[in-house]
N, C-alpha and C. Protein backbone atom coordinates (compact mmCIF):
# COMPACT_ATOMS: atom_id res chain seq x y z
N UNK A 1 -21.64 6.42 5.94
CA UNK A 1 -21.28 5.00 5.85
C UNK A 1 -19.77 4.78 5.82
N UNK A 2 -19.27 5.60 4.70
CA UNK A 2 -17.70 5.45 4.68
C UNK A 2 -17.04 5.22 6.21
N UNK A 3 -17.40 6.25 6.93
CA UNK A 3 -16.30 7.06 8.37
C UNK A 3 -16.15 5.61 9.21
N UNK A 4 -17.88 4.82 8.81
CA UNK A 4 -18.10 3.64 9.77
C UNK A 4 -17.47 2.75 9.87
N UNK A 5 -16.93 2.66 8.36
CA UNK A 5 -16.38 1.58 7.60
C UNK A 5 -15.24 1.71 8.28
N UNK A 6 -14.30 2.79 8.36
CA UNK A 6 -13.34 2.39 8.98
C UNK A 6 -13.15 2.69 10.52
N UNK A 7 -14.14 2.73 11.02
CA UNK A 7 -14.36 2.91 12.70
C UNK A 7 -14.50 0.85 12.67
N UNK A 8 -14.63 0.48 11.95
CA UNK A 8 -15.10 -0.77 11.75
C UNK A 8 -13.63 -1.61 11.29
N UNK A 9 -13.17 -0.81 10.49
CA UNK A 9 -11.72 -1.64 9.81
C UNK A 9 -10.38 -1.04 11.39
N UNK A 10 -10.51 -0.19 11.71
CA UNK A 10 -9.86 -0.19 13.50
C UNK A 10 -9.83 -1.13 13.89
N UNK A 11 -11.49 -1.30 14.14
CA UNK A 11 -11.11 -2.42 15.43
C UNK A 11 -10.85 -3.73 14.44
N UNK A 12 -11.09 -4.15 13.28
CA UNK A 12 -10.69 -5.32 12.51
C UNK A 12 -9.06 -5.46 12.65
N UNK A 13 -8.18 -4.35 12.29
CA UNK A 13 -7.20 -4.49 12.60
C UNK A 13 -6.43 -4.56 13.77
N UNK A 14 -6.65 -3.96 14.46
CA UNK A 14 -6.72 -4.17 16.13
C UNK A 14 -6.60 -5.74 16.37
N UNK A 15 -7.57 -6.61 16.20
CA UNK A 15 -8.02 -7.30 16.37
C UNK A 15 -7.27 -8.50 16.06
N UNK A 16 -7.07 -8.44 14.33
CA UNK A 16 -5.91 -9.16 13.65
C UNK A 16 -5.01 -9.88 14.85
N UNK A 17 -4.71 -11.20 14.01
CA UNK A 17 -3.59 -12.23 15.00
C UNK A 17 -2.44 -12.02 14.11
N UNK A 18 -0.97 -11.42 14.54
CA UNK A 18 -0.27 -10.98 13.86
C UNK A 18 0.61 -12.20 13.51
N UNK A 19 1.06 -11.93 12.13
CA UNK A 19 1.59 -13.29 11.45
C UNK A 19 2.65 -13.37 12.10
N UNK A 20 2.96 -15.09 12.44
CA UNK A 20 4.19 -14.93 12.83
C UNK A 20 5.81 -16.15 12.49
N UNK A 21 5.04 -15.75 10.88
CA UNK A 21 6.26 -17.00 10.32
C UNK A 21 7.66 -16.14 10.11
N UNK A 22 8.47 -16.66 9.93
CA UNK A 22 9.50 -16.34 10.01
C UNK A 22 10.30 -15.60 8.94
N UNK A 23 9.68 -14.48 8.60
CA UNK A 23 10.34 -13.73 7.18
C UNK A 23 11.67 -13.07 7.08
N UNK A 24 12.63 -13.49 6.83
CA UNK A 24 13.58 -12.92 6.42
C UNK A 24 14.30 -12.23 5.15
N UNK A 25 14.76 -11.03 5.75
CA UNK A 25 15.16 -10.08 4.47
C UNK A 25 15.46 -8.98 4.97
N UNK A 26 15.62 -7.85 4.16
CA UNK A 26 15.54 -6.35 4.53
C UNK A 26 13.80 -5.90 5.08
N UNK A 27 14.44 -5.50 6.09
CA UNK A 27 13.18 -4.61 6.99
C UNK A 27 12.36 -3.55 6.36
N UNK A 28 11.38 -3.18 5.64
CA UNK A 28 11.20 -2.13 4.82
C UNK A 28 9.28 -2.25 6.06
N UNK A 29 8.95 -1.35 5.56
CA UNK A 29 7.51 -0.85 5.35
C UNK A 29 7.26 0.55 4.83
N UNK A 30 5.56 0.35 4.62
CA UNK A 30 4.69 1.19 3.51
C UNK A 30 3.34 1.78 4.49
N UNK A 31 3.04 2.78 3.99
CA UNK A 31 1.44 3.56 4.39
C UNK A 31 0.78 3.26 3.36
N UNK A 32 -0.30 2.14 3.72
CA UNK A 32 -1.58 2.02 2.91
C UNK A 32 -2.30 3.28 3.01
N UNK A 33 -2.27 4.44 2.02
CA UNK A 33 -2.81 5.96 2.16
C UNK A 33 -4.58 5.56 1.62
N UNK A 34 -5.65 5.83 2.96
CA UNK A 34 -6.67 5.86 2.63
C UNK A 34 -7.01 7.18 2.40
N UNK A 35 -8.22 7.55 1.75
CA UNK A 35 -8.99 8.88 1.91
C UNK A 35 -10.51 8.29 1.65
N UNK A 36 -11.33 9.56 2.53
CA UNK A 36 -12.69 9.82 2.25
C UNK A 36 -12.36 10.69 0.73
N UNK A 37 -13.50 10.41 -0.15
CA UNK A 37 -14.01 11.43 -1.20
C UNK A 37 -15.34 11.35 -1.79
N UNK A 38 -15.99 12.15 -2.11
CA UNK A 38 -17.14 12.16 -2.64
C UNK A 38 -17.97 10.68 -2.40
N UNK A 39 -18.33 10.46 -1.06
CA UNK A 39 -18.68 9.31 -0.46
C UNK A 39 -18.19 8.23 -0.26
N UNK A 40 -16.54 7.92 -0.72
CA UNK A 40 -16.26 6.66 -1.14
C UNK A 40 -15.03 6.53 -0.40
N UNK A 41 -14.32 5.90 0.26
CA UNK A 41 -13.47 4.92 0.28
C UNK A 41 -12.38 5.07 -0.91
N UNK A 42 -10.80 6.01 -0.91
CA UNK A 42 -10.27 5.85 -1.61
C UNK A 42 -8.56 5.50 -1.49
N UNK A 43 -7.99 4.56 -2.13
CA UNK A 43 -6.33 4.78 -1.84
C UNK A 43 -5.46 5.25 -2.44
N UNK A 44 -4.26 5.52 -2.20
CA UNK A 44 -3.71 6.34 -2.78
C UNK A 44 -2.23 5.40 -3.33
N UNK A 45 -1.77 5.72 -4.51
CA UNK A 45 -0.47 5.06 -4.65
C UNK A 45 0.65 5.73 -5.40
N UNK A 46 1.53 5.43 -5.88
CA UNK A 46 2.84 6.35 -5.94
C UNK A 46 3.40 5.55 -7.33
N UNK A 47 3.78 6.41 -8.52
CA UNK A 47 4.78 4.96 -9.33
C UNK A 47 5.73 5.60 -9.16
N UNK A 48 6.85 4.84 -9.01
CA UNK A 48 8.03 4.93 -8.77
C UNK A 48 8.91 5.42 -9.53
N UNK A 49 9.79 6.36 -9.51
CA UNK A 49 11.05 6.97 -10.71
C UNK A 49 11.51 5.94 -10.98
N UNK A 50 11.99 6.03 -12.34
CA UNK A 50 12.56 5.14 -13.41
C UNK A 50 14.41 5.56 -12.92
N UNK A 51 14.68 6.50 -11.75
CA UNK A 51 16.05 6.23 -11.46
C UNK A 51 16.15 5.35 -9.84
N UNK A 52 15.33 4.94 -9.80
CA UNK A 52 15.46 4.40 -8.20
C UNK A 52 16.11 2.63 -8.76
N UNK A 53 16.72 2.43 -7.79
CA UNK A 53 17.73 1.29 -8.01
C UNK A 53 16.29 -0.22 -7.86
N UNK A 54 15.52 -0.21 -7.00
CA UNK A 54 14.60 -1.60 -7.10
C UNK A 54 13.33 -1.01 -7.14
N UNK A 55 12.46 -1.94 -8.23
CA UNK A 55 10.96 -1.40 -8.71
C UNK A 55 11.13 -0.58 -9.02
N UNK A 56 11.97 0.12 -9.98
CA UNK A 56 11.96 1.22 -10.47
C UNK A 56 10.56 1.42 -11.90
N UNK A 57 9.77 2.27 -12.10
CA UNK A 57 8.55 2.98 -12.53
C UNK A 57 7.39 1.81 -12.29
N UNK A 58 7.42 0.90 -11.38
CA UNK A 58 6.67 0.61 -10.86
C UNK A 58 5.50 1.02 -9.46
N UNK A 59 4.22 0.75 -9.66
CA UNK A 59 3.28 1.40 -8.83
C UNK A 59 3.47 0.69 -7.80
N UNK A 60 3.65 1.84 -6.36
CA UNK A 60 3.53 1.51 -4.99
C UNK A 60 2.88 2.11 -3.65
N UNK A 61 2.71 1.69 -2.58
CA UNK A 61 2.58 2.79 -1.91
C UNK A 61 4.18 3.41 -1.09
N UNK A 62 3.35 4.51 -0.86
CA UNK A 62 4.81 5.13 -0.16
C UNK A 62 5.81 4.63 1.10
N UNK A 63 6.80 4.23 0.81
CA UNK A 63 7.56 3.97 2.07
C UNK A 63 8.83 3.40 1.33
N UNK A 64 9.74 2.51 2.37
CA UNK A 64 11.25 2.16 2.00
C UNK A 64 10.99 1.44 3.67
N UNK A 65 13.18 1.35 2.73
CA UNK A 65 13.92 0.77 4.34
C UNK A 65 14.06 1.29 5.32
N UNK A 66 13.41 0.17 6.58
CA UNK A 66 13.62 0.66 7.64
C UNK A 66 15.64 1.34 8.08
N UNK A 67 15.15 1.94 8.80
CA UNK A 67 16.59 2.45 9.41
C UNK A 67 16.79 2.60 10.86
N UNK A 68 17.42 1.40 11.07
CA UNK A 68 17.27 1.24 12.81
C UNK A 68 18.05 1.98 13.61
N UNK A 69 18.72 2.63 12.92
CA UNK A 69 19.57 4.05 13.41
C UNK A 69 18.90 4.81 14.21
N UNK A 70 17.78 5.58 12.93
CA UNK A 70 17.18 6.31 13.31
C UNK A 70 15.42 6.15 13.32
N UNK A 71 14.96 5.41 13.15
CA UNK A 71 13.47 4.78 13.06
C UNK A 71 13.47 3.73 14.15
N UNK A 72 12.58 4.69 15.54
CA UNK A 72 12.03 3.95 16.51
C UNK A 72 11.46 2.40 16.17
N UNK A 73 10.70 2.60 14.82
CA UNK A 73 9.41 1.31 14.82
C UNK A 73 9.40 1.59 12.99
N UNK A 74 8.95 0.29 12.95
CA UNK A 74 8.46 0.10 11.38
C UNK A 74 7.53 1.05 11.32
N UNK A 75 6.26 1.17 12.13
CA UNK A 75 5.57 2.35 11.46
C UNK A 75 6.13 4.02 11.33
N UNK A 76 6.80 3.76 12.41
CA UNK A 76 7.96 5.74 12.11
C UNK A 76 8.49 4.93 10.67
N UNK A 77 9.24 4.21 10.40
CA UNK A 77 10.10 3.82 8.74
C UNK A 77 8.59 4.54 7.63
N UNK A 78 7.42 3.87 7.64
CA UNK A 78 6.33 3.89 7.00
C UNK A 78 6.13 5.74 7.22
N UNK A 79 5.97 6.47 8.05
CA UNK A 79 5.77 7.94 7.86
C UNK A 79 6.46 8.61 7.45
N UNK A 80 7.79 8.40 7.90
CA UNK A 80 8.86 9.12 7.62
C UNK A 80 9.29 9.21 5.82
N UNK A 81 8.87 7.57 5.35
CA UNK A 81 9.40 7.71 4.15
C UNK A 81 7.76 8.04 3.58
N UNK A 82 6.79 7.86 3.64
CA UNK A 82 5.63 8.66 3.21
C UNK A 82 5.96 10.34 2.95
N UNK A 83 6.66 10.87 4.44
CA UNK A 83 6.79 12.48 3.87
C UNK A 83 7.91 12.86 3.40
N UNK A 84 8.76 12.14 3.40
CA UNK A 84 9.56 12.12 1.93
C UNK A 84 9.44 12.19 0.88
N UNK A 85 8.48 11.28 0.33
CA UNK A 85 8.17 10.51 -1.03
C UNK A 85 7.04 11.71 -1.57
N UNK A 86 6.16 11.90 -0.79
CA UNK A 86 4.61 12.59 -1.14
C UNK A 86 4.52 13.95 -0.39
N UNK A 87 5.31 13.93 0.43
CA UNK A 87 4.69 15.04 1.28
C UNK A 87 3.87 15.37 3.01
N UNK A 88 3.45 14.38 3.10
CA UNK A 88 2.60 13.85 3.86
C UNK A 88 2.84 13.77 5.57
N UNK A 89 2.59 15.22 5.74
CA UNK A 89 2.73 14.69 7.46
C UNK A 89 2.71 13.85 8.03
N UNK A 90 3.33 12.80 8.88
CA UNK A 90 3.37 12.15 9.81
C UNK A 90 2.01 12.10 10.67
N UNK A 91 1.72 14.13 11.54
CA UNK A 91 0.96 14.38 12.10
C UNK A 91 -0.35 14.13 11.86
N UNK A 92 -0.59 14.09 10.30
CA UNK A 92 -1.60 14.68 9.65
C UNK A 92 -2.25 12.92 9.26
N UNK A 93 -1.95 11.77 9.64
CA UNK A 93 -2.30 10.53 9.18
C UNK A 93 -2.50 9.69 10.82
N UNK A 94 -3.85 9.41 10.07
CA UNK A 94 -4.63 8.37 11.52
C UNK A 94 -4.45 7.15 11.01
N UNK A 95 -3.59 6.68 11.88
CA UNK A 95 -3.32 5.17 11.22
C UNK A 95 -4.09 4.21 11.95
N UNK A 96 -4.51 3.26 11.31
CA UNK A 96 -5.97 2.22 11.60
C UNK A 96 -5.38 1.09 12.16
N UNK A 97 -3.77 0.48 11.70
CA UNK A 97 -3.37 -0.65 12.25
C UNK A 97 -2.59 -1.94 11.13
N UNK A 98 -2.24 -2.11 11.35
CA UNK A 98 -0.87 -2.96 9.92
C UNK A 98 -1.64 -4.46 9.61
N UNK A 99 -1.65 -4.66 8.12
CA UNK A 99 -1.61 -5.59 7.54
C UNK A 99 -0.55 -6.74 7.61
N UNK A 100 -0.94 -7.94 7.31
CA UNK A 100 0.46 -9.08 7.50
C UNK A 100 1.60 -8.41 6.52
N UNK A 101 3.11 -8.62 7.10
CA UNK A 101 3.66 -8.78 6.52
C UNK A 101 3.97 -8.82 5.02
N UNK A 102 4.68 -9.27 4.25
CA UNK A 102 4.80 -10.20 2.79
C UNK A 102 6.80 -10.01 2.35
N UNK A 103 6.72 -11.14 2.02
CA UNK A 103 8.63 -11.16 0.85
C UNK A 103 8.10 -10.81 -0.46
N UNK A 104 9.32 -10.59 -0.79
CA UNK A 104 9.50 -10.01 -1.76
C UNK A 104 10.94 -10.51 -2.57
N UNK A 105 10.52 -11.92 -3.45
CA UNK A 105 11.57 -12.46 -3.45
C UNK A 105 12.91 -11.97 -4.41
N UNK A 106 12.97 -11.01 -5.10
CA UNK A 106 13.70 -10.92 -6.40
C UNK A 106 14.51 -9.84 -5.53
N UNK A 107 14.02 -9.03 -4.40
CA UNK A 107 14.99 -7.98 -3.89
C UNK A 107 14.87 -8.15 -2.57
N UNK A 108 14.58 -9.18 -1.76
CA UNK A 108 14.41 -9.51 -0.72
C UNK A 108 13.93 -8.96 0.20
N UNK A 109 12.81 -8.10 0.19
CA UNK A 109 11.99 -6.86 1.01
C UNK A 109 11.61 -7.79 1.81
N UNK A 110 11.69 -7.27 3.11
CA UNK A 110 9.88 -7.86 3.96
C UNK A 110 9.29 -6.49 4.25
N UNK A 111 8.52 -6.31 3.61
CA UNK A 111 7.16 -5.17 3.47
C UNK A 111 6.16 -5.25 4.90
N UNK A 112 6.05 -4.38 5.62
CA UNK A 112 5.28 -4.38 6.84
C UNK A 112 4.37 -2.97 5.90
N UNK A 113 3.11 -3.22 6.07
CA UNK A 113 2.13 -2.50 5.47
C UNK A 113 1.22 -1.97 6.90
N UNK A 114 1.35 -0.76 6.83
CA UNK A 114 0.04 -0.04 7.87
C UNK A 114 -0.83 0.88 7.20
N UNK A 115 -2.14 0.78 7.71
CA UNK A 115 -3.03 1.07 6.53
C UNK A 115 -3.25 2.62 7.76
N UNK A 116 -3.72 3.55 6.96
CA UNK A 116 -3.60 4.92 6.99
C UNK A 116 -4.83 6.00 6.91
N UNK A 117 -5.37 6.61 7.71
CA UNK A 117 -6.30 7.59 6.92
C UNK A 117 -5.48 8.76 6.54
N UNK A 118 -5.41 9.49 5.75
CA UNK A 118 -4.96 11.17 5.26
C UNK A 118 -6.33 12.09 5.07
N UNK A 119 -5.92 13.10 4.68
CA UNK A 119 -6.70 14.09 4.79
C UNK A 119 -7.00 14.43 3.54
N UNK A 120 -8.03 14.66 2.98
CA UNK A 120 -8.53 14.78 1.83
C UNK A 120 -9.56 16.38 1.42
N UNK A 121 -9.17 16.92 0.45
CA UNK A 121 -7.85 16.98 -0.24
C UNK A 121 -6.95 17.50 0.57
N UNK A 122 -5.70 16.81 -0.22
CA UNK A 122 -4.16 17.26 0.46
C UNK A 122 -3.31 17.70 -0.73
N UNK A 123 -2.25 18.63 0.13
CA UNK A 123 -1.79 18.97 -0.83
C UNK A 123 -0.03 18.58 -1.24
N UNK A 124 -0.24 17.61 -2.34
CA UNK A 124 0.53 16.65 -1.86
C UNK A 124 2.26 17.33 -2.38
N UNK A 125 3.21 16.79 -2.13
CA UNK A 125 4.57 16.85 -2.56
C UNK A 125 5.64 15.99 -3.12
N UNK A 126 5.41 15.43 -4.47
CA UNK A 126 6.01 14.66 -4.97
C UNK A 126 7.77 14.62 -5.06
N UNK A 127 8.25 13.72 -4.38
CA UNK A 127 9.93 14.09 -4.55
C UNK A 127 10.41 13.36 -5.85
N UNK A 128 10.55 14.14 -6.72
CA UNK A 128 11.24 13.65 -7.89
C UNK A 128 11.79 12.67 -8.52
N UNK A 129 13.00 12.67 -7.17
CA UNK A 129 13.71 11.11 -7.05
C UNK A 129 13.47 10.24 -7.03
N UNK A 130 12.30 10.47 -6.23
CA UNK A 130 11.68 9.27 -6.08
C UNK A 130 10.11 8.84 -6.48
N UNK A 131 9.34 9.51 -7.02
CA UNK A 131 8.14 9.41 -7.58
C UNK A 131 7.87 10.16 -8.51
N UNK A 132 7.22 10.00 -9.13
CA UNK A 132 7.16 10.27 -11.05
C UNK A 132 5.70 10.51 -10.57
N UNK A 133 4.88 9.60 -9.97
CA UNK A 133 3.12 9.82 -10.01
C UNK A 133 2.62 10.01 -9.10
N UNK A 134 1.41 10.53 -8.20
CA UNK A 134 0.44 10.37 -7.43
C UNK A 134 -0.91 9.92 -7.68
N UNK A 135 -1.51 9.05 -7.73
CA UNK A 135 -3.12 8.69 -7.88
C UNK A 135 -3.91 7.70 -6.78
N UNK A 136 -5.17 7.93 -7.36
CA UNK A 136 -5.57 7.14 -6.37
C UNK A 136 -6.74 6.79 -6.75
N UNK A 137 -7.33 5.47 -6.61
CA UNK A 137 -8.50 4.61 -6.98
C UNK A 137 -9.48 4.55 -6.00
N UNK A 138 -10.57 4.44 -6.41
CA UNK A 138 -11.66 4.59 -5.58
C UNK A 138 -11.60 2.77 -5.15
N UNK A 139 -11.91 2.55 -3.88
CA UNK A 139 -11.91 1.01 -3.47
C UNK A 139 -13.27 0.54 -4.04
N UNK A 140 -14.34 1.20 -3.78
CA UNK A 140 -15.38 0.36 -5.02
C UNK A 140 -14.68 0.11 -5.97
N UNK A 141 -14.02 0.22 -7.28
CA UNK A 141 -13.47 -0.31 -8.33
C UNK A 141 -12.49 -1.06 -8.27
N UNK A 142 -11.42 -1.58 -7.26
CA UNK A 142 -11.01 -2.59 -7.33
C UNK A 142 -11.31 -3.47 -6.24
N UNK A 143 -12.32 -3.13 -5.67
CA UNK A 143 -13.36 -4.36 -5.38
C UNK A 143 -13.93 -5.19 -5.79
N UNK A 144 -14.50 -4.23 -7.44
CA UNK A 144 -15.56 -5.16 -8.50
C UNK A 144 -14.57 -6.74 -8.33
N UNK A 145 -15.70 -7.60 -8.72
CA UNK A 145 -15.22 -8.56 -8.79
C UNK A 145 -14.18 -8.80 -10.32
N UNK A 146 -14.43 -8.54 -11.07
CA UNK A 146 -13.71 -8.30 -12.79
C UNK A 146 -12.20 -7.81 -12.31
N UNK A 147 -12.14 -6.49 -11.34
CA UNK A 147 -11.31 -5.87 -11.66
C UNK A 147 -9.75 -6.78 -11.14
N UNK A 148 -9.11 -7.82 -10.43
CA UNK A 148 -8.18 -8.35 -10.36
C UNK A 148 -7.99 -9.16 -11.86
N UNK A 149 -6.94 -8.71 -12.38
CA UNK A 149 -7.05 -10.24 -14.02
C UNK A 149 -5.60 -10.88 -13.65
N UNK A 150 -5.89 -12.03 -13.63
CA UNK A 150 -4.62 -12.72 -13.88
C UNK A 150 -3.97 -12.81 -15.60
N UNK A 151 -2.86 -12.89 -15.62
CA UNK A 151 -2.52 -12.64 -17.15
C UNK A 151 -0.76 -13.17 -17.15
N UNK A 152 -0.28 -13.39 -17.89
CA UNK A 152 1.25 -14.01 -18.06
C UNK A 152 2.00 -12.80 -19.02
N UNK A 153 2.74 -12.93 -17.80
CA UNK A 153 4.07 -11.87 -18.27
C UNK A 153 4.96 -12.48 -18.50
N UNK A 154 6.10 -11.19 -19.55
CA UNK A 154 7.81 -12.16 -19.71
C UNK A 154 8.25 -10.99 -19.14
N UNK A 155 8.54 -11.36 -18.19
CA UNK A 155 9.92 -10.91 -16.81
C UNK A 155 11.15 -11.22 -16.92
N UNK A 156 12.13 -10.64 -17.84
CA UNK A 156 12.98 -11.28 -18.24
C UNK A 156 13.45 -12.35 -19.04
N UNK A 157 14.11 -13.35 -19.03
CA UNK A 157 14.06 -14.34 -19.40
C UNK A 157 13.03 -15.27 -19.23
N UNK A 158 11.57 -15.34 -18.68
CA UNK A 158 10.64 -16.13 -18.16
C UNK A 158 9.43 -15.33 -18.41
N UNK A 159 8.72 -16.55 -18.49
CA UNK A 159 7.01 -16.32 -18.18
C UNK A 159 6.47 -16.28 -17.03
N UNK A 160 5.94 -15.20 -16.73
CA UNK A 160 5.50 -15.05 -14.90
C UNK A 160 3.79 -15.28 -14.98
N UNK A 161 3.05 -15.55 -14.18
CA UNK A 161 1.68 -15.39 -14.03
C UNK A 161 1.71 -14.42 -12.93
N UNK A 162 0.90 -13.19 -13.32
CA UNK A 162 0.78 -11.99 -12.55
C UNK A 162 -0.39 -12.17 -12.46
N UNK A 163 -1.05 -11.42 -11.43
CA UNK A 163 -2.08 -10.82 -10.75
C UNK A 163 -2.36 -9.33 -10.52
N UNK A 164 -2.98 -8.66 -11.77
CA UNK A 164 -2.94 -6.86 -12.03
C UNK A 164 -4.30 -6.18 -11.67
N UNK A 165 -3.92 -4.93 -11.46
CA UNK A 165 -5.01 -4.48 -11.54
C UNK A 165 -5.13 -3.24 -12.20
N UNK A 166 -5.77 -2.48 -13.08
CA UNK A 166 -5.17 -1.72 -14.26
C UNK A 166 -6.43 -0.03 -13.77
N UNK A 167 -5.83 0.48 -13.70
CA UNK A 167 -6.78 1.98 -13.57
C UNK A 167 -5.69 3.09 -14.33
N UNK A 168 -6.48 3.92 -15.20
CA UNK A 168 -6.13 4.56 -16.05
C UNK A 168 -4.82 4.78 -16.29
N UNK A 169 -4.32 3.85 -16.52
CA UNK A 169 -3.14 3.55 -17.13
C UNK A 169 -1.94 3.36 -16.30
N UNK A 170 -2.35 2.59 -15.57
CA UNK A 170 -1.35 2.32 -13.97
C UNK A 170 -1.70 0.95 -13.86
N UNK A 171 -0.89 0.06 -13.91
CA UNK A 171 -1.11 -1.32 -13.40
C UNK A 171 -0.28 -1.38 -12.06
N UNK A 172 -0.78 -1.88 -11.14
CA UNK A 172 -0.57 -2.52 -9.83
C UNK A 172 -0.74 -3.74 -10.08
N UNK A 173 0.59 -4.24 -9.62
CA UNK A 173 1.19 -6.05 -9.48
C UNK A 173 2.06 -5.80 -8.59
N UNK A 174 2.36 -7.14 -8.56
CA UNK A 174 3.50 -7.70 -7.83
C UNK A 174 2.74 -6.90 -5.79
N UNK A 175 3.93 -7.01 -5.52
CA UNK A 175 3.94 -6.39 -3.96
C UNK A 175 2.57 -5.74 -3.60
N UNK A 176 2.92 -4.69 -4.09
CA UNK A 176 1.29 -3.68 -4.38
C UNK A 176 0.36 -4.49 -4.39
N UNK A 177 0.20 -5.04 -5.44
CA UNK A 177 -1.14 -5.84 -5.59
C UNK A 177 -1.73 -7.16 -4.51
N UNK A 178 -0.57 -7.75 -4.37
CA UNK A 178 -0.80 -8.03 -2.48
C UNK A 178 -1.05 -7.79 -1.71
N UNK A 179 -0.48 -6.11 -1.35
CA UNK A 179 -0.97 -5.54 -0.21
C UNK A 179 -2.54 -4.65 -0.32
N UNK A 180 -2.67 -4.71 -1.64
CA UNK A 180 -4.21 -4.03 -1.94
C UNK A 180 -5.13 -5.39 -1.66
N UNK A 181 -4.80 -5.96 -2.23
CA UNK A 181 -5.50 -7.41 -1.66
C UNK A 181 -6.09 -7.56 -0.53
N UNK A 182 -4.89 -7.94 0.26
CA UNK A 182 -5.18 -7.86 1.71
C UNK A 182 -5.65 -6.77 2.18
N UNK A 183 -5.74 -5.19 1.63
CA UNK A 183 -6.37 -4.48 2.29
C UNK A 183 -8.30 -4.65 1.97
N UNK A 184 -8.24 -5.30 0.45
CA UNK A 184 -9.84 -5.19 0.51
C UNK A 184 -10.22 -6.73 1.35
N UNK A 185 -9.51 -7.54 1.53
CA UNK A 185 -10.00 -8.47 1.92
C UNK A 185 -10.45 -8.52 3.48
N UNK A 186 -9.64 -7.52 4.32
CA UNK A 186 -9.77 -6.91 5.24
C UNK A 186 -11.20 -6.04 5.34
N UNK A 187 -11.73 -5.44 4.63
CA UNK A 187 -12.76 -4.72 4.28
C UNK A 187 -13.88 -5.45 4.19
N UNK A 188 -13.70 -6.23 3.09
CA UNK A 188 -14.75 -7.30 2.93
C UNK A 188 -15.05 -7.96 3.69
N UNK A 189 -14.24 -8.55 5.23
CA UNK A 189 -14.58 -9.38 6.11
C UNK A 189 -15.58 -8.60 7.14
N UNK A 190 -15.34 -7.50 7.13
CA UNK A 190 -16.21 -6.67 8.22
C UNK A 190 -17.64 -6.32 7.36
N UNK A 191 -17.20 -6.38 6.03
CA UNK A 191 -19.14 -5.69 5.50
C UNK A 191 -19.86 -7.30 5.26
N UNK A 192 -19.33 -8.35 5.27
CA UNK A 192 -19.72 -9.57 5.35
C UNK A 192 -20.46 -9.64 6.32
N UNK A 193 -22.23 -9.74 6.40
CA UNK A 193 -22.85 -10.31 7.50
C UNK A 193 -22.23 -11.30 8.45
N UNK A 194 -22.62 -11.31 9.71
CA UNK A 194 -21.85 -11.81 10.36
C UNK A 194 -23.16 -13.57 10.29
């Protein structure tokens, strides 16, 4: 069932009408890291070193700024900084097709998200500098309906209303939690009877 699922989320993305409002900012993208495991549908995410200059020990997936120097395409930016960050061949990831966009207003990202299969198990390579964690959630569980909570944070000087999602002791917000969003919502549209 899994393999179908995303022979199924291909052509969904494929398919996708690509957004086309006008986002401005720094060019960045990310690898939505899927895996098969023990029947299920799983992703993978990264928290961030507590020395990195933005989102620092915050949970993400792997990637950075594009570099138009040397990065053909947002998705080379998205591999390249994947096998940096984790380890992660380039070669070794079947990519399914990119999610919309999103800003990122406090550091001005525009996040281009391409969602990813990897190889499971892998053996991964955490770069120090830049990642402190590797884990990864099974998409049944932040599917459940329970598992998104909205809740109010103080972000500084202010009260924020966040949108989290909490697995053994890792909360995903902000950015992340957007782009996980949109990846199950993506999911959900294809197992939705038609």
């Amino acid at each position: 069932m899994p393999a179908h699922l995303i022979a199924q989320l291909r052509a969904a993305l494929a398919r996708a009408e690509p957004r086309r409002d006008a986002l401005s900012g720094i060019a960045s993208a990310v690898l939505v890291p899927l895996f098969l495991h023990d029947g299920g549908l799983h992703l993978l995410f990264t928290k961030r070193s507590e020395h990195l200059p933005h989102h620092k020990g915050q949970v993400a997936f792997p990637g950075g700024r594009h570099v138009a120097a040397t990065d053909r395409s947002l998705l080379e930016t998205a591999l390249r900084e994947t096998d940096e960050e984790i380890g992660v061949d380039p070669a070794h990831v079947d990519i399914l097709g990119p999610l919309a966009p999103i800003h990122t207003f406090v550091s001005n990202f525009v996040i281009n998200p391409f969602v990813g299969v990897i190889p499971h198990p892998y053996e991964f390579r955490a770069n120090p500098h830049e990642v402190s964690a590797i884990f990864s959630v099974p998409v049944a569980v932040l599917s459940d309906p329970g598992a998104a909570r909205a809740e109010v944070w103080d972000l500084g000087d202010r009260r924020v209303p966040v949108t989290v999602f909490r697995h053994d002791g890792f909360e995903i917000w902000g950015a992340t939690q957007l782009i996980t969003t949109m990846f199950l919502e993506a999911l959900a549209a294809i197992r939705a009877p038609a």
